[in-house]
Protein backbone atom coordinates (compact mmCIF):
# COMPACT_ATOMS: atom_id res chain seq x y z
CA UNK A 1 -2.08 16.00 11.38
CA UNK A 2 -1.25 13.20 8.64
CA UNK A 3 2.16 12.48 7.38
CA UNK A 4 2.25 13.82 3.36
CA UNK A 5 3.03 10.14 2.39
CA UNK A 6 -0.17 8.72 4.02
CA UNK A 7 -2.44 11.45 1.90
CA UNK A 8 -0.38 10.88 -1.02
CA UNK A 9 -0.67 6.70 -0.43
CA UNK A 10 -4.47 7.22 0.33
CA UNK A 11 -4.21 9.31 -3.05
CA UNK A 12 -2.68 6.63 -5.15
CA UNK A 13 -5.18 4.04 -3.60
CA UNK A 14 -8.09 5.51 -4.46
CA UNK A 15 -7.56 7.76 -7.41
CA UNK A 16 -5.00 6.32 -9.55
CA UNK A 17 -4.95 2.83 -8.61
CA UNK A 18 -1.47 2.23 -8.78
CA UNK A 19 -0.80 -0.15 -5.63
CA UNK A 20 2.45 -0.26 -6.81
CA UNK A 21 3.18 3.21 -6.28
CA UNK A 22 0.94 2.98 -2.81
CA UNK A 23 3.86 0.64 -1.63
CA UNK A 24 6.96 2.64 -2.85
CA UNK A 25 5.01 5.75 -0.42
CA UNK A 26 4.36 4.27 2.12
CA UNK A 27 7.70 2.21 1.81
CA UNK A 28 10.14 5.43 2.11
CA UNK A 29 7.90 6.85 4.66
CA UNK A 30 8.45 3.50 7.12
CA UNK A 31 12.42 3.75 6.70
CA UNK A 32 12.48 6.93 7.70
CA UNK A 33 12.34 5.55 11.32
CA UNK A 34 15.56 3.74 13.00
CA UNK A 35 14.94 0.04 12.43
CA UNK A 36 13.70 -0.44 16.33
CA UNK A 37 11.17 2.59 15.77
CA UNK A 38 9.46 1.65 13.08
CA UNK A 39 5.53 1.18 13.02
CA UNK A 40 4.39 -1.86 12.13
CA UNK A 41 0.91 -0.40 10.85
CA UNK A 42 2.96 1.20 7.96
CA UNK A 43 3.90 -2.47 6.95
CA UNK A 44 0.31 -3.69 7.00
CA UNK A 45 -1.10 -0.86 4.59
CA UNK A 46 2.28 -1.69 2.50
CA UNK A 47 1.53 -4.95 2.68
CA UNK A 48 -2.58 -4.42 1.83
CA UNK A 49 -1.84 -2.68 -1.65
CA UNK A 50 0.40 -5.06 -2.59
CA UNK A 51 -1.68 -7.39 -1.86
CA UNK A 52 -4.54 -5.64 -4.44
CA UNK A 53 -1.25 -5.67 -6.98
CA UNK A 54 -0.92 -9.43 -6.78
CA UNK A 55 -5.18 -9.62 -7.08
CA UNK A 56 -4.93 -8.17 -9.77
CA UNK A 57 -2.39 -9.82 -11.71
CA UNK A 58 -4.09 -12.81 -10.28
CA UNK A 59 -1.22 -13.65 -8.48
CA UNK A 60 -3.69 -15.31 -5.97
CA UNK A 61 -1.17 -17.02 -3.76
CA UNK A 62 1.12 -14.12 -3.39
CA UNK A 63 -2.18 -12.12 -2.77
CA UNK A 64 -3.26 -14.43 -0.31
CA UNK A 65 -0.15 -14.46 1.51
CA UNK A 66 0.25 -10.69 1.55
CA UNK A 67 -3.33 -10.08 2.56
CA UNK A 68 -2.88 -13.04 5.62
CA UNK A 69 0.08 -10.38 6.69
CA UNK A 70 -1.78 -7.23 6.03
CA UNK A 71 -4.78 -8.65 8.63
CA UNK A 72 -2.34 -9.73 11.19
CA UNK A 73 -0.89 -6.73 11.78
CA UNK A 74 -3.77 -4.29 11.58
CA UNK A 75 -5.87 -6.27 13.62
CA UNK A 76 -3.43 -5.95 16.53
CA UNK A 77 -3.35 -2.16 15.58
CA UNK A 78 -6.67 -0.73 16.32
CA UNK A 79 -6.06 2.91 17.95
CA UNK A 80 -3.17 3.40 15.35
CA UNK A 81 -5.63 2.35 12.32
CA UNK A 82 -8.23 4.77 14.40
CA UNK A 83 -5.50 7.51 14.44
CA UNK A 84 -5.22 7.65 10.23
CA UNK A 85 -8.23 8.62 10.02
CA UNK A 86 -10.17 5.07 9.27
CA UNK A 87 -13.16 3.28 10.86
CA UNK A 88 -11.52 0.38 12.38
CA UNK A 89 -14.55 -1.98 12.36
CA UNK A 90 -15.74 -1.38 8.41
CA UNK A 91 -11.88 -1.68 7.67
CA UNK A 92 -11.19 -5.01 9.31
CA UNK A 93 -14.10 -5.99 7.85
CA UNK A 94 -13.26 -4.77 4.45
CA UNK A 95 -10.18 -6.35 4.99
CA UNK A 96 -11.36 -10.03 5.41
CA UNK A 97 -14.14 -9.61 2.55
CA UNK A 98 -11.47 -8.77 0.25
CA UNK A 99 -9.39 -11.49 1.96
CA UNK A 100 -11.87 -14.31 1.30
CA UNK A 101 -12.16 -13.04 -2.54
CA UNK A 102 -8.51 -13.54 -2.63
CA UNK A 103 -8.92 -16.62 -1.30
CA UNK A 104 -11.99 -17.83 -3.74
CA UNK A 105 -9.33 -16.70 -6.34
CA UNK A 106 -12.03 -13.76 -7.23
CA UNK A 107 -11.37 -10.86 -10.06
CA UNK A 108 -9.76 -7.75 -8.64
CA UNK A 109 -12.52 -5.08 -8.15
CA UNK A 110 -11.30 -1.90 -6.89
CA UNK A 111 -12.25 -1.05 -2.81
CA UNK A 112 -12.66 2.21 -0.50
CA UNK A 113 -10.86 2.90 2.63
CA UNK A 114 -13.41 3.51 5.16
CA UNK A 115 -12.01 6.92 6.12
CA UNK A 116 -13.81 9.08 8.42
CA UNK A 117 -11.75 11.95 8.96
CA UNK A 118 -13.66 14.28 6.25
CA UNK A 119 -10.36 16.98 6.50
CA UNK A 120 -8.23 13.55 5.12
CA UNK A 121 -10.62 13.00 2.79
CA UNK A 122 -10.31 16.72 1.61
CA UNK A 123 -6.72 16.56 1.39
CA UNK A 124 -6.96 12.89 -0.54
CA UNK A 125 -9.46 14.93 -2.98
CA UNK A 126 -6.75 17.77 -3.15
CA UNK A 127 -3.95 15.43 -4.07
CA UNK A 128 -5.58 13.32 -6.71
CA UNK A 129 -7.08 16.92 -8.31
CA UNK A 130 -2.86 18.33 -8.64
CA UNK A 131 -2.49 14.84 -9.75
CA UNK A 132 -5.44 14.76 -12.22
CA UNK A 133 -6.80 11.65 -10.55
CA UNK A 134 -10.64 11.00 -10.45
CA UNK A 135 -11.30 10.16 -6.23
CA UNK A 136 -13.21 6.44 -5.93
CA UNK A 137 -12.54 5.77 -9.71
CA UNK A 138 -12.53 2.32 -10.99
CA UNK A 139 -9.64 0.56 -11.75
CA UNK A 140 -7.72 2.04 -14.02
CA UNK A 141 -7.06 -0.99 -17.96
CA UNK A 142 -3.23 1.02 -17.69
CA UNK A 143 -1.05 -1.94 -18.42
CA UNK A 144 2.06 -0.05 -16.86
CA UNK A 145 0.20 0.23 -13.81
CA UNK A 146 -0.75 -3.62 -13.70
CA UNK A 147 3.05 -4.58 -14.52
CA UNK A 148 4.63 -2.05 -13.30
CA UNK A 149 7.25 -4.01 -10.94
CA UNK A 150 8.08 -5.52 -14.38
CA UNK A 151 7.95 -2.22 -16.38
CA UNK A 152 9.91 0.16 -14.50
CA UNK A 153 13.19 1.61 -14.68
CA UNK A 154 15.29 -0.46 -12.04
CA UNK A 155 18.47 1.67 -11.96
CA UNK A 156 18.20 2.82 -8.17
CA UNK A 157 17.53 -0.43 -7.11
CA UNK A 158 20.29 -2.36 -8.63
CA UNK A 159 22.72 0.61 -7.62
CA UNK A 160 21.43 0.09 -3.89
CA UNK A 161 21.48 -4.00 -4.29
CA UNK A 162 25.42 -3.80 -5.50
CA UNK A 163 25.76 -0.56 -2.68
CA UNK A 164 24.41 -3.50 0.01
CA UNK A 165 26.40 -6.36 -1.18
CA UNK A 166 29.54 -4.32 -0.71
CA UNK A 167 28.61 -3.31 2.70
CA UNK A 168 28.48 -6.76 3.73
CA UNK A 169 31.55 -7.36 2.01
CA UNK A 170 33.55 -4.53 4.14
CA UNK A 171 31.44 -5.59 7.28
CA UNK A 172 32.91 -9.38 6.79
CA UNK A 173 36.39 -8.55 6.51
């Protein structure tokens, strides 16, 4: 009923914490779709953890920004966010809250989807247990987790930035 990467994304987001992660999910799962097919809901729950990321950093404005994005889309979204499993209302709601916390440049506290699908939930609860996650636990002190865009091993991407810039190389002529 759910694509893998949303339970595993829900997973991340409330088990392990790691928005980062949340992003790279959800990230592969949007580009699996043509460029003209792609759903623009994906990009708003991309755009929400990353969002939390930049919180917590206290990256405010980059928060801010991300979060602005994140409501825009999902607002316009309603029977999509309804299809995932998630109580459209609560999460617009939740949504803005966290929004104006951003905005009052506000510590990072952790947050709940408001899913009400209780098979998703069961299969979020599955995933973080083979993943030895606690469900609705706080935020995780892991430093690699907070920095992990600065942390990580960056081979694949610089291999696809140089595989891009040679594309538009041939393409130019």
């Amino acid at each position: 009923m759910y694509p893998q990467a949303y339970i595993d994304y829900l997973a991340e987001f409330h088990g392990s914490r790691d928005y980062f992660e949340c992003h790279e999910i959800l990230e592969d799962h949007w580009k699996k779709d043509n460029p003209g097919e792609r759903k623009s809901y994906w990009v708003g729950l991309i755009q929400l953890a990353v969002a939390l990321y930049h919180q917590r950093r206290n990256n405010f404005a980059g928060a801010e920004r991300l979060m602005a994005n994140s409501i825009r889309i999902l607002v316009s979204e309603k029977d999509a966010v309804e299809s995932l499993g998630l109580d459209y209302s609560r999460f617009i709601k939740l949504l803005r809250k966290t929004y104006q916390k951003i905005k009052a440049h506000s510590p990072y506290e952790s947050i709940m989807l408001p899913i009400t699908d209780e098979s998703l939930i069961k299969a979020c609860r599955k995933q973080c247990e083979k993943k030895s996650y606690e469900w609705g636990a706080n935020d995780p002190p892991d430093a690699f987790i907070i920095d992990k865009h600065l942390l990580r091993d960056r081979t694949e991407v610089v291999a696809e930035r140089k595989k891009q810039i040679e594309r538009r190389k041939k393409s130019r002529g």
